[in-house]
Protein backbone atom coordinates (compact mmCIF):
# COMPACT_ATOMS: atom_id res chain seq x y z
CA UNK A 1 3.07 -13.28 0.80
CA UNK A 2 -0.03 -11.86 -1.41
CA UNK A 3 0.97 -10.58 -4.44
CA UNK A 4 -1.39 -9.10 -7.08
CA UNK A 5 -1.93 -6.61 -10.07
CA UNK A 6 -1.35 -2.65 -7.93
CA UNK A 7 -0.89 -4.24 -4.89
CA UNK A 8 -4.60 -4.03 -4.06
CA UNK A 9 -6.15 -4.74 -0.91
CA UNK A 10 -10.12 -3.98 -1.14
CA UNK A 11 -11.26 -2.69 1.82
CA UNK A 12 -13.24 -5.32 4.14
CA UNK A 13 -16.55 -6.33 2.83
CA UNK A 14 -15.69 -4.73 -0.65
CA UNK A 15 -14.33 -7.89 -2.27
CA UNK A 16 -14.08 -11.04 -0.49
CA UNK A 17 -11.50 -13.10 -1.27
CA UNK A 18 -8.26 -14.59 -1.79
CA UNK A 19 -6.72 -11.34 -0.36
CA UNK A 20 -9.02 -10.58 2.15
CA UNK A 21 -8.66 -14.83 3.34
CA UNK A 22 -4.80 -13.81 2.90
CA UNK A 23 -4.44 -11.45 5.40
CA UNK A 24 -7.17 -13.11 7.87
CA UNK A 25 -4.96 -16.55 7.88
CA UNK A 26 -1.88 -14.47 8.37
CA UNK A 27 -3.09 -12.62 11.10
CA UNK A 28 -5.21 -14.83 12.95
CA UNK A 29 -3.77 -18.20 12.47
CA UNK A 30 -0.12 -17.95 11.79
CA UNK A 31 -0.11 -14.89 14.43
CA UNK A 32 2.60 -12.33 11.48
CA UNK A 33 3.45 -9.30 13.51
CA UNK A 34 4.38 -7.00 10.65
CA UNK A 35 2.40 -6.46 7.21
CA UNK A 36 4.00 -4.56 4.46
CA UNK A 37 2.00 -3.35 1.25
CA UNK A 38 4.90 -3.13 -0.93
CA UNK A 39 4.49 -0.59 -4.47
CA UNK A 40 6.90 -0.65 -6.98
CA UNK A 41 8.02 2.38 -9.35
CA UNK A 42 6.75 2.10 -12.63
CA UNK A 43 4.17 0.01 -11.89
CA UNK A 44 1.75 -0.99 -14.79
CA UNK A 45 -0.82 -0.91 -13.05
CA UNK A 46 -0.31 2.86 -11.66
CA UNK A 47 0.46 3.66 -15.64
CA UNK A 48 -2.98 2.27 -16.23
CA UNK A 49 -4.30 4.69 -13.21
CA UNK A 50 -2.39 7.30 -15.01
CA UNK A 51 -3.71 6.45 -18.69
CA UNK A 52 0.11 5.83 -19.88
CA UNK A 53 -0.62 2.24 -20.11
CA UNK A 54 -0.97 0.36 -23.01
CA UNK A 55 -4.37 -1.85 -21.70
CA UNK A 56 -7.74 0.05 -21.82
CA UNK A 57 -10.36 -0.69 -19.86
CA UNK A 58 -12.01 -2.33 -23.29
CA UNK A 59 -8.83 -4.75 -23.01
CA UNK A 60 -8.86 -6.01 -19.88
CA UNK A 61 -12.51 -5.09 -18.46
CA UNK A 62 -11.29 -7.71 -14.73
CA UNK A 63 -8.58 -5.58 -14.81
CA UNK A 64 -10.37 -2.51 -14.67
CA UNK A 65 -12.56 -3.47 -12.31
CA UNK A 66 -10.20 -4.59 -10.16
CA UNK A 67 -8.10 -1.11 -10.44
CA UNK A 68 -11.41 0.03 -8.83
CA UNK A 69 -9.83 -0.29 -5.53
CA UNK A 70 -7.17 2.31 -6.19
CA UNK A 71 -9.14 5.01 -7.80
CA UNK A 72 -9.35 6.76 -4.44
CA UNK A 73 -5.44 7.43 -5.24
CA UNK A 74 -6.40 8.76 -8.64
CA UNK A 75 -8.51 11.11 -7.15
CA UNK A 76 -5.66 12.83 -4.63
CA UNK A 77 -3.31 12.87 -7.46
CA UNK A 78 -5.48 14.35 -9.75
CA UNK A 79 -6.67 17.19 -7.11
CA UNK A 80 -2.87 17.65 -6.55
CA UNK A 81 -2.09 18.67 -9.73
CA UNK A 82 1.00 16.39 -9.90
CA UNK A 83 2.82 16.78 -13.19
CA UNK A 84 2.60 14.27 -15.71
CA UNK A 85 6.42 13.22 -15.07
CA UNK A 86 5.55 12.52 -11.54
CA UNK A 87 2.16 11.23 -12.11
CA UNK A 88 3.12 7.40 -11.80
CA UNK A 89 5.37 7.94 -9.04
CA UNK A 90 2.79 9.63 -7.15
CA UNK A 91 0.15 7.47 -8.15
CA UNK A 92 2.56 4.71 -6.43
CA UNK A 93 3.15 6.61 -3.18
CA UNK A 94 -0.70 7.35 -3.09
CA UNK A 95 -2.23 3.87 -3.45
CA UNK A 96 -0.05 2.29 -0.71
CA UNK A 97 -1.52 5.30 1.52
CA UNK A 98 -4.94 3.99 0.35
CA UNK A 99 -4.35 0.31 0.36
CA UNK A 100 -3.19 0.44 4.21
CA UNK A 101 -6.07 2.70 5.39
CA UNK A 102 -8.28 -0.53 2.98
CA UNK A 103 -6.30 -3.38 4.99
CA UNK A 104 -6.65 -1.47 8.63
CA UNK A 105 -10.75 -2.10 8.06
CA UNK A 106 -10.15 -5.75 8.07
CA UNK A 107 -11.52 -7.20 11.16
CA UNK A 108 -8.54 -8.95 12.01
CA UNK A 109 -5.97 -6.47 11.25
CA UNK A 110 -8.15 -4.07 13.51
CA UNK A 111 -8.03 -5.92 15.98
CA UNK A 112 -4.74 -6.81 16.54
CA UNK A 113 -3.39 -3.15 16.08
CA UNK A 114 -5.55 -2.13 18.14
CA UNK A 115 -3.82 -5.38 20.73
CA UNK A 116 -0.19 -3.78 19.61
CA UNK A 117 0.36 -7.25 18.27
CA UNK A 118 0.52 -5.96 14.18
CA UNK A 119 2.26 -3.30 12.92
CA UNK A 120 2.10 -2.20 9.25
CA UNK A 121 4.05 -0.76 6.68
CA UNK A 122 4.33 0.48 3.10
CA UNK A 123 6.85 0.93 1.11
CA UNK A 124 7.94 1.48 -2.17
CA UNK A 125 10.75 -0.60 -4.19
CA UNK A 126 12.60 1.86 -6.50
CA UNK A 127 13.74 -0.94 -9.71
CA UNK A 128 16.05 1.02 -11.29
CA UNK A 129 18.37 2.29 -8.21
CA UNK A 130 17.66 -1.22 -5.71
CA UNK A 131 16.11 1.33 -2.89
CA UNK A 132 13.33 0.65 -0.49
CA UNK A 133 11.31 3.58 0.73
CA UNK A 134 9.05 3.26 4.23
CA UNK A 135 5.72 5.98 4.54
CA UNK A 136 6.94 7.78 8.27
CA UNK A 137 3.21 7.04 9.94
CA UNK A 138 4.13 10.30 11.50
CA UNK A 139 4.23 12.77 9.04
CA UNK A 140 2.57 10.62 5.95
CA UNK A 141 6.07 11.26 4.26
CA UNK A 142 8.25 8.36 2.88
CA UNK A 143 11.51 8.17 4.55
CA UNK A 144 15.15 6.33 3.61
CA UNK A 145 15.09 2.31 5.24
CA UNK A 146 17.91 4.26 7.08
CA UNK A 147 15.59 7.07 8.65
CA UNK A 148 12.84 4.72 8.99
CA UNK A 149 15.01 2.27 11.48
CA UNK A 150 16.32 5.05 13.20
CA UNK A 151 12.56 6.61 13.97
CA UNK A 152 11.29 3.06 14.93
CA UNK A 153 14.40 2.38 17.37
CA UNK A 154 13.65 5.96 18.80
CA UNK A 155 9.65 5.40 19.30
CA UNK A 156 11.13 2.13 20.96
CA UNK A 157 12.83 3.68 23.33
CA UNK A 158 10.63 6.30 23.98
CA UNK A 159 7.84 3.71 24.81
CA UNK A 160 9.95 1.28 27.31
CA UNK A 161 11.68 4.74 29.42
């Protein structure tokens, strides 16, 4: 487990690092099958994304930096015109998009997908109500835990018959 401020994964090459020597040990020496970039809602650092935070960049100048990696998310929720109400919530969907396209450039991670021996997954962790949410690689959509298991059993089947 790799847990940090947004979630963040910098693309490979970007920053190198404890996340990037995370997901590299994972993969290659304790051989995980399944990586999940878990968001949260309300996530402070998403508020910060959104300027609802609190922290400026004048605050916390590592901080900003580091939110760096996620301004690719800004960007699509800006040119969406999502309203303000949904602007953290979207931010949150969005940056788990972007953080799984960063961790698929990882050497590693490339190269066992591309070996069918990795699979990965976001998903966002709803606080108030207890709910998980999985993004459906299919249509880009996130989907119930419920729909999700029910999609994966069917591409299952579909791939063994």
């Amino acid at each position: 487990m790799c847990r940090n401020i947004g979630n963040i994964v910098p693309a490979y090459g970007e920053m190198l690092g404890g996340v990037s020597a995370v997901v590299e040990y994972a993969v290659l020496a304790l051989n995980v099958r399944q990586i999940v970039v878990c968001g949260h809602s309300d996530c402070g650092a998403m508020r910060g994304l959104a300027g609802t935070a609190p922290m400026t960049a004048e605050d916390m100048p590592t901080v900003n930096a580091w939110l760096r990696n996620a301004e690719t998310a800004r960007s699509v929720v800006q040119a969406r015109n999502v309203g303000r109400d949904q602007l953290v919530q979207a931010l949150v969907e969005e940056n788990i998009r972007l953080q799984l396209m960063h961790l698929r450039t990882h050497p590693s991670v490339a190269g066992r997908l591309a070996q069918r021996r990795l699979d990965v997954q976001g998903w966002v962790y709803d606080i108030g109500h207890g709910r998980i949410t999985v993004l459906n690689d299919e249509n880009d959509q996130f989907e119930t835990v419920r729909e999700a298991r029910e999609r994966l059993q069917q591409r299952a089947l579909r791939q063994r018959g």
